[in-house]
C-alpha atoms as a PDB file:
ATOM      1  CA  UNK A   1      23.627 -19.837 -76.837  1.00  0.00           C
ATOM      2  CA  UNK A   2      19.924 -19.517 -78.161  1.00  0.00           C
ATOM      3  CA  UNK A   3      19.531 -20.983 -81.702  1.00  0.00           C
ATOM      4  CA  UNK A   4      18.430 -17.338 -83.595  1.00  0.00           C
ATOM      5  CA  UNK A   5      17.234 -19.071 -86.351  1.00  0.00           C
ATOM      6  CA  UNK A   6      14.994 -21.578 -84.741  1.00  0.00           C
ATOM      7  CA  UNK A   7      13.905 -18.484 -82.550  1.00  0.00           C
ATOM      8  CA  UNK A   8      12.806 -16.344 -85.330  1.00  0.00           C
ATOM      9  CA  UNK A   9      11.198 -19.044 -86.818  1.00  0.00           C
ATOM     10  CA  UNK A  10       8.616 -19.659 -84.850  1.00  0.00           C
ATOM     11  CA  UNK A  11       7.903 -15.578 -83.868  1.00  0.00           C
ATOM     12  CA  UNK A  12       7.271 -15.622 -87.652  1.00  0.00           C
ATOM     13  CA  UNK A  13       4.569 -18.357 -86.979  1.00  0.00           C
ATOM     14  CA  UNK A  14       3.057 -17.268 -83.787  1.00  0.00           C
ATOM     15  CA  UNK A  15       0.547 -15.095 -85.572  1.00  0.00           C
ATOM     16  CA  UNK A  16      -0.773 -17.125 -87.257  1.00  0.00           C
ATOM     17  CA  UNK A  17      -0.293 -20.778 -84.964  1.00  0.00           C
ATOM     18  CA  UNK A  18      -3.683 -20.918 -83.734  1.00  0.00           C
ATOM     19  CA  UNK A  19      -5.598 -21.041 -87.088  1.00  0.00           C
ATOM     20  CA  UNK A  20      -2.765 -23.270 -88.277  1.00  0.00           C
ATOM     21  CA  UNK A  21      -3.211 -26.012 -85.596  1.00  0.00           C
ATOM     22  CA  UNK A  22      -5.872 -25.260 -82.936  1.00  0.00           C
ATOM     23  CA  UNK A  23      -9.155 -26.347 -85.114  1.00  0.00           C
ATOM     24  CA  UNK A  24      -8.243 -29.792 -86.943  1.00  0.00           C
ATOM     25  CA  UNK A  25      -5.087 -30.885 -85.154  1.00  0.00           C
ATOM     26  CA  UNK A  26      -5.606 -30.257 -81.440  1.00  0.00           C
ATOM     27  CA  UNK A  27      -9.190 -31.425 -81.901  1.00  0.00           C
ATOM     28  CA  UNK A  28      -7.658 -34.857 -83.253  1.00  0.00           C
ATOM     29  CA  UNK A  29      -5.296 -35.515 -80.871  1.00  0.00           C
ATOM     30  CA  UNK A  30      -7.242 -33.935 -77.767  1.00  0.00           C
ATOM     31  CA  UNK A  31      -7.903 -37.672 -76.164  1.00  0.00           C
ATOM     32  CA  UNK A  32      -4.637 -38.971 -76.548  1.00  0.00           C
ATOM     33  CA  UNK A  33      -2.639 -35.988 -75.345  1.00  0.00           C
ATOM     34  CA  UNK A  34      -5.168 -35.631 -72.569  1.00  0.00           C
ATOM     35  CA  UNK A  35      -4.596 -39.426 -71.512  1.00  0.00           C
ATOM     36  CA  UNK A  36      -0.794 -38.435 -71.806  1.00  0.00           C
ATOM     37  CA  UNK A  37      -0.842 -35.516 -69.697  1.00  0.00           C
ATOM     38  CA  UNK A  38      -2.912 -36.785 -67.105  1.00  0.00           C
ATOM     39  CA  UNK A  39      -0.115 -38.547 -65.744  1.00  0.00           C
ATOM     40  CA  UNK A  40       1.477 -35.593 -64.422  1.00  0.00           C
ATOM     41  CA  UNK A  41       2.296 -36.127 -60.867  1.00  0.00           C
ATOM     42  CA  UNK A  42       2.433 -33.334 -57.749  1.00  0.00           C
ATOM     43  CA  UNK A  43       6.370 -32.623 -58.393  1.00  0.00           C
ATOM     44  CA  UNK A  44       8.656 -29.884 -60.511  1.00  0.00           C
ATOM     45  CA  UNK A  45       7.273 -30.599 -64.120  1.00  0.00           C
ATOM     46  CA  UNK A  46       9.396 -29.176 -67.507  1.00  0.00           C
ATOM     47  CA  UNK A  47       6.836 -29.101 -70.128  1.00  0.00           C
ATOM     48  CA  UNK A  48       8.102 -27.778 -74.059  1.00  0.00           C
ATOM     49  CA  UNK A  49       7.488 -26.561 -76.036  1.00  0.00           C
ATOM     50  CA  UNK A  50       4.826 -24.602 -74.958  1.00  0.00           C
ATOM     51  CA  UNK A  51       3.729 -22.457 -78.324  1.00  0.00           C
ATOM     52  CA  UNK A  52       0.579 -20.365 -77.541  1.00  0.00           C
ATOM     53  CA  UNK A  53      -0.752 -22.664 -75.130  1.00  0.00           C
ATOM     54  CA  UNK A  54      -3.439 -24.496 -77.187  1.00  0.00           C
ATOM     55  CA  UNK A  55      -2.248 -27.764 -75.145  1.00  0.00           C
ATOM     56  CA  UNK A  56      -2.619 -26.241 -71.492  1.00  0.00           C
ATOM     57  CA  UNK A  57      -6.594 -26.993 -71.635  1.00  0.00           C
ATOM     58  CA  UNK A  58      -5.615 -30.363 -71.736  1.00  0.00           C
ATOM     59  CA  UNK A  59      -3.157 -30.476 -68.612  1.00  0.00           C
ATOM     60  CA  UNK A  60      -4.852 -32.114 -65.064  1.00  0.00           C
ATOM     61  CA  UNK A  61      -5.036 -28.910 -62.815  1.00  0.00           C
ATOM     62  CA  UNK A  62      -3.570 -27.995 -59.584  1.00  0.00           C
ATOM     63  CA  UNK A  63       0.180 -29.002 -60.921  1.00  0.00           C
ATOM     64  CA  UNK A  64       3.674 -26.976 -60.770  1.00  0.00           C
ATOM     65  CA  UNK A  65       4.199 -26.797 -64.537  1.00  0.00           C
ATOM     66  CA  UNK A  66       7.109 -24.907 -65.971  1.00  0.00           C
ATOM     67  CA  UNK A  67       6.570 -24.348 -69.912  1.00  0.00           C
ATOM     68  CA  UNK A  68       9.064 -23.035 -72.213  1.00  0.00           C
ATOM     69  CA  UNK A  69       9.468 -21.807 -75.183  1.00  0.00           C
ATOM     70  CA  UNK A  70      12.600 -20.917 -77.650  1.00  0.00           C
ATOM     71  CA  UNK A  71      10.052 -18.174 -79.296  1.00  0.00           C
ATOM     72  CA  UNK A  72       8.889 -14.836 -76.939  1.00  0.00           C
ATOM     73  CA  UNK A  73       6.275 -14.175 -79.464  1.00  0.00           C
ATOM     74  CA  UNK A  74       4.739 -17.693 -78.630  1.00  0.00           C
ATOM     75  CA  UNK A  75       5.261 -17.211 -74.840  1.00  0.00           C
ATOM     76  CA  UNK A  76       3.357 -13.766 -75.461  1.00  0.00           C
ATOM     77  CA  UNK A  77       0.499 -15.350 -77.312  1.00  0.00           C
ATOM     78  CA  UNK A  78       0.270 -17.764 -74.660  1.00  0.00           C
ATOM     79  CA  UNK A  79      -0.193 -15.383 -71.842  1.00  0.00           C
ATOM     80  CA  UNK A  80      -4.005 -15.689 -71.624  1.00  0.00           C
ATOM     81  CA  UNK A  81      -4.062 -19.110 -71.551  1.00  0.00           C
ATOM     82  CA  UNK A  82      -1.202 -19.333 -69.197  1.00  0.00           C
ATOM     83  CA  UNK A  83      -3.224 -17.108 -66.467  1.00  0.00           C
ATOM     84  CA  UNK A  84      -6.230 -19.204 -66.947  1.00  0.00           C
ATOM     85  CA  UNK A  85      -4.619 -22.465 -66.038  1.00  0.00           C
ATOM     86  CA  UNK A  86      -6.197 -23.684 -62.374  1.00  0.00           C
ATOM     87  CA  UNK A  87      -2.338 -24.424 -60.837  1.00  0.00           C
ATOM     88  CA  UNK A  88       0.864 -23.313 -60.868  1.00  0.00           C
ATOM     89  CA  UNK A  89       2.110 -22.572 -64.472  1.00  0.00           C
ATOM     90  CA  UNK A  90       4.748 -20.622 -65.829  1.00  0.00           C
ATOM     91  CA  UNK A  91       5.894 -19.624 -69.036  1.00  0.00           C
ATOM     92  CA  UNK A  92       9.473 -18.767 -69.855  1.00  0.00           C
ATOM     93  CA  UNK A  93      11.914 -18.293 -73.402  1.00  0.00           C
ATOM     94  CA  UNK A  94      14.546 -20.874 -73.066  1.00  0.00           C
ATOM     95  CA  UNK A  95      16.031 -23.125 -75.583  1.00  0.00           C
ATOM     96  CA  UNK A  96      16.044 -27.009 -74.856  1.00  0.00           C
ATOM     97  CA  UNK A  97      19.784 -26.909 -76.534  1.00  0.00           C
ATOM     98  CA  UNK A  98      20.834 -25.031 -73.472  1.00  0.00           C
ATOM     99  CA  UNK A  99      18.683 -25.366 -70.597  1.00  0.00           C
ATOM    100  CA  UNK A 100      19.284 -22.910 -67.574  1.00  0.00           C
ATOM    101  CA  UNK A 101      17.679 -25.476 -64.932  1.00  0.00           C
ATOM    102  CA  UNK A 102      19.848 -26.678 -62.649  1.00  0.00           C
ATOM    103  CA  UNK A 103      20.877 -30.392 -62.620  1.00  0.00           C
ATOM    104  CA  UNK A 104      18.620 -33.361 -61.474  1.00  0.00           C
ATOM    105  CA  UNK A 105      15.986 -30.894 -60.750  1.00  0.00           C
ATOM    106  CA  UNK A 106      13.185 -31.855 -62.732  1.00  0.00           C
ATOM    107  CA  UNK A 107      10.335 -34.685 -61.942  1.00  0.00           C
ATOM    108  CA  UNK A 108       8.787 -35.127 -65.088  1.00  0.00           C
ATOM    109  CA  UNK A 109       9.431 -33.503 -68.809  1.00  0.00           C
ATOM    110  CA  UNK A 110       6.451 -33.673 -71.223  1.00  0.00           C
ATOM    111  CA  UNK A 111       6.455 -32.616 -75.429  1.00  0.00           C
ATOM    112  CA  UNK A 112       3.791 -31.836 -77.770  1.00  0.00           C
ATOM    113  CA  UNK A 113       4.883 -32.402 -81.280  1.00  0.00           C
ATOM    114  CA  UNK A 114       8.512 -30.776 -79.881  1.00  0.00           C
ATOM    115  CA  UNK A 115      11.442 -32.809 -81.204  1.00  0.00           C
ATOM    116  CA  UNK A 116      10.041 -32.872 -85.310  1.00  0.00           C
ATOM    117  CA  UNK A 117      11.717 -29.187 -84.762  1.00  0.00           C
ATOM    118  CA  UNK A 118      14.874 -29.224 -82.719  1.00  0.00           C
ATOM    119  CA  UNK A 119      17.635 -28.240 -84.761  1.00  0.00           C
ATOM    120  CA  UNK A 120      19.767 -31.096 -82.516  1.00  0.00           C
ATOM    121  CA  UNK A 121      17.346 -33.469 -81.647  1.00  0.00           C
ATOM    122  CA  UNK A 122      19.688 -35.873 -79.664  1.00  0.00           C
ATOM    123  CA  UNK A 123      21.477 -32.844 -77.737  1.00  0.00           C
ATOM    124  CA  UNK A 124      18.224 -31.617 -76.638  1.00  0.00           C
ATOM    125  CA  UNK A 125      17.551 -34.915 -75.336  1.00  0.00           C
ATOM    126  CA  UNK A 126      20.342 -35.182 -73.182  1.00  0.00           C
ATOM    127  CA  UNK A 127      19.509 -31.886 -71.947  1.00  0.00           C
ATOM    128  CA  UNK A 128      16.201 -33.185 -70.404  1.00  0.00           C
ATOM    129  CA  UNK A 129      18.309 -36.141 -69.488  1.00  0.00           C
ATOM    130  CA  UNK A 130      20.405 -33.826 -67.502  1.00  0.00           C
ATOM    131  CA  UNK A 131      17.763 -31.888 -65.441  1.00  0.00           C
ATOM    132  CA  UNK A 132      15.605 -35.331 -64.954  1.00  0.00           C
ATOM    133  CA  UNK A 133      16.256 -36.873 -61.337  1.00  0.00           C
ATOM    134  CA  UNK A 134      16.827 -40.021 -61.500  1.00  0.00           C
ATOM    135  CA  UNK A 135      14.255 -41.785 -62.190  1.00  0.00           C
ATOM    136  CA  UNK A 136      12.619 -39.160 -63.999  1.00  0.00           C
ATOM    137  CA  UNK A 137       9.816 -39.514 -66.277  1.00  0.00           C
ATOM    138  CA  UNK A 138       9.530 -38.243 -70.397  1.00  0.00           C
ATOM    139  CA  UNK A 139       6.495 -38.534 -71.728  1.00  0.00           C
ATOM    140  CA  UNK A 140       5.911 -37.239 -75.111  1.00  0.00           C
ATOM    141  CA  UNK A 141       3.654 -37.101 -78.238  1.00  0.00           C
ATOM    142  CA  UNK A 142       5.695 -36.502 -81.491  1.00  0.00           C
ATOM    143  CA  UNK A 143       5.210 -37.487 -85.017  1.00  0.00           C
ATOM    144  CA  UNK A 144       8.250 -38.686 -86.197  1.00  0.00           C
ATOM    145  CA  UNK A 145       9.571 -40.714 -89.984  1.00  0.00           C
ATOM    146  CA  UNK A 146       7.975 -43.484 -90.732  1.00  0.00           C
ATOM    147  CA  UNK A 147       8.635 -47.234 -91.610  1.00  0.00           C
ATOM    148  CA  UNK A 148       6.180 -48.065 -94.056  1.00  0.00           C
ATOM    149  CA  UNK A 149       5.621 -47.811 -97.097  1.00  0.00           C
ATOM    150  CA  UNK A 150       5.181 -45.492 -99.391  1.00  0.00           C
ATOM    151  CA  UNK A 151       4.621 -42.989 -96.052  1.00  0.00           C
ATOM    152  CA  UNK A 152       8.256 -42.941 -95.031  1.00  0.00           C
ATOM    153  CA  UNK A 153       9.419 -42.073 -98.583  1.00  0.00           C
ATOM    154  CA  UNK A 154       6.856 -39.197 -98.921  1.00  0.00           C
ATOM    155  CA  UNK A 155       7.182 -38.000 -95.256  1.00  0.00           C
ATOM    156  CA  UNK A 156      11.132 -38.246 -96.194  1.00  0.00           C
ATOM    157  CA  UNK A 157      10.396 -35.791 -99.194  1.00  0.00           C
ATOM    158  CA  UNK A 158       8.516 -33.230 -97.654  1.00  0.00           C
ATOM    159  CA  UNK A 159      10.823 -32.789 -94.874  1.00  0.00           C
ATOM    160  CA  UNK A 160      13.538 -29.974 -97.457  1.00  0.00           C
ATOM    161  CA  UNK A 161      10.313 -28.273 -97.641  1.00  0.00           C
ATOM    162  CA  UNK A 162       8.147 -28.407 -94.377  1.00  0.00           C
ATOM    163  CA  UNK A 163      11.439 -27.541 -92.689  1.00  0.00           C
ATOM    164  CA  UNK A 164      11.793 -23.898 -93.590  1.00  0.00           C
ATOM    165  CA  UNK A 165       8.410 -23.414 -91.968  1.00  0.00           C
ATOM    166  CA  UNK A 166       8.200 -25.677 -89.100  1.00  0.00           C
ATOM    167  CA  UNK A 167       8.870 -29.163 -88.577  1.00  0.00           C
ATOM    168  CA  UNK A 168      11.173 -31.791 -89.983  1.00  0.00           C
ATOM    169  CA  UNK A 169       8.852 -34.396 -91.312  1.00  0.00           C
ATOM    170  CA  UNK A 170      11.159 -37.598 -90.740  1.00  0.00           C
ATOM    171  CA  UNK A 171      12.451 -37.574 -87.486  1.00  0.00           C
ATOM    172  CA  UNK A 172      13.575 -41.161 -85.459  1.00  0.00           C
ATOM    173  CA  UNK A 173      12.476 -39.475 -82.121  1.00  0.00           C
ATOM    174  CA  UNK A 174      12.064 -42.591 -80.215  1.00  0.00           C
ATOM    175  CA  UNK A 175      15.926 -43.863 -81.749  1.00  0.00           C
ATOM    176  CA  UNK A 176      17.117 -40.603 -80.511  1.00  0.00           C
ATOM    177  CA  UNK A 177      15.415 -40.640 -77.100  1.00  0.00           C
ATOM    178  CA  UNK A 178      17.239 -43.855 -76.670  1.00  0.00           C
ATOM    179  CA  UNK A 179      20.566 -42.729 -78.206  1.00  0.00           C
ATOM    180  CA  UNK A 180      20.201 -39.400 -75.684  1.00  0.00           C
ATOM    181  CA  UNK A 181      20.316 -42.296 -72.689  1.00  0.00           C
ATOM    182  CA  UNK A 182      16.824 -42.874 -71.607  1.00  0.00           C
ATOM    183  CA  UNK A 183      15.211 -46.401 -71.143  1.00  0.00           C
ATOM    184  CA  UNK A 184      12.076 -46.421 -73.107  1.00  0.00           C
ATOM    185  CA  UNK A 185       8.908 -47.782 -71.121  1.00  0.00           C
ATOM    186  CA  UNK A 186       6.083 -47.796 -73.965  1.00  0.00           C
ATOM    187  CA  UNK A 187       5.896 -46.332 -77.446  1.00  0.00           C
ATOM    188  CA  UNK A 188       2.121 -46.647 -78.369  1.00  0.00           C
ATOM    189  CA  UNK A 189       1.271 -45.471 -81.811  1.00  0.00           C
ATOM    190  CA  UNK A 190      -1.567 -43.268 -81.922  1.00  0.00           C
ATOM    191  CA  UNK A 191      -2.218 -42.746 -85.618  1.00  0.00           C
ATOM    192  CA  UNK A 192      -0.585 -45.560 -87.762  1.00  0.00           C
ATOM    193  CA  UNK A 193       3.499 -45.200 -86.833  1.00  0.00           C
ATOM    194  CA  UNK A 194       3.902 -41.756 -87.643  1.00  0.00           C
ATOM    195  CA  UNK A 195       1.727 -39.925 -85.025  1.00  0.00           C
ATOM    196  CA  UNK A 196       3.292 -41.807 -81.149  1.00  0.00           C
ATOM    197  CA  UNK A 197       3.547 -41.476 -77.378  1.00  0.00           C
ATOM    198  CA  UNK A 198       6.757 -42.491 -76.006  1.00  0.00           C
ATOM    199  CA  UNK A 199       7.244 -43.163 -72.388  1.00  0.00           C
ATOM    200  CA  UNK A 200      10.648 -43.318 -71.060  1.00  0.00           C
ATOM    201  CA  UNK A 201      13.002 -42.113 -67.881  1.00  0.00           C
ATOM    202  CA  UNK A 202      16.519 -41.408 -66.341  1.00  0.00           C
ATOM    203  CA  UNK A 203      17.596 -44.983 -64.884  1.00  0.00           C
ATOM    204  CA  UNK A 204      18.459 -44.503 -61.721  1.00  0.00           C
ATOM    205  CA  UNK A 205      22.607 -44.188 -61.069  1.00  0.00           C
END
């Protein structure tokens, strides 16, 4: 069952996403998510969540990319982007709580500042860890909680606030990827330890 409340939470933001984080943000973090997604191979890759597509400029071309999306009015801001992409890309509402992919079917999963807003961080995770062959790759950039000081204590304090709007502030996202059953491969930090790319994948059974 779709999470309503996550869902309308992010139509209420579509509007106005782009101005929000398509200037400073994606202009910031353009070389590191483009290193990141470059390593998208030639097989069936789960990318989420997809937004209005301000991160498919930065995806290799000629892929099989399947984005999704828990909000429609995202998907539908991301339709012109979508159509531009130079490969196989399609967009499509679905909430990572409850995936409707079948099992083992995926190649590679990549996020984009994703799991600082799943309601159930470590479910979701074991979603992807259910439609990853084994083997699989997860390759994400998150910002996540912090360990030092005073940044964990301030990210901790914003998080009652910055939830209601959009992301949790505090998140443990490469505790939970482990806790979900992946074996991590790198965590490289990209902006002290709150900003991160985390490598990981499905052992094989």
């Amino acid at each position: 069952m779709s999470d309503i409340a996550t869902r309308r939470k992010w139509d209420r933001a579509a509007r106005s996403f782009d101005l929000m984080t398509g200037i400073g943000p994606d202009k910031r973090w353009e070389p590191a998510k483009r290193a990141l997604f470059g390593r998208m191979g030639q097989g069936e890759i789960l990318f989420l969540a997809i937004g209005t597509g301000l991160d498919i400029p930065f995806f290799p071309p000629g892929r099989r990319i399947l984005g999704i999306d828990i909000s429609p009015k995202m998907i539908a801001a991301a339709a012109p982007r979508v159509a531009a992409y130079r490969g196989e890309l399609r967009a499509q509402v679905m909430d990572v709580h409850d995936l409707d992919l079948p099992d083992r079917s995926i190649d590679q999963v990549f996020t984009s500042c994703t799991f600082c807003s799943v309601p159930r961080p470590v479910e979701g995770l074991r979603q992807l860890y259910r439609v990853l062959k084994p083997g699989g790759e997860l390759h994400m950039f998150e910002h996540t909680g912090s360990r030092l000081f005073p940044f964990g204590l301030m990210l901790h304090a914003m998080t009652p606030i910055s939830r209601r709007v959009g992301p949790d502030m505090n998140r443990v996202t490469t505790a939970n990827v482990v806790r979900a059953g992946f074996q991590l491969d790198r965590v490289q930090p990209v902006f002290l330890d709150v900003v991160k790319t985390i490598s990981a994948h499905r052992p094989q059974d």
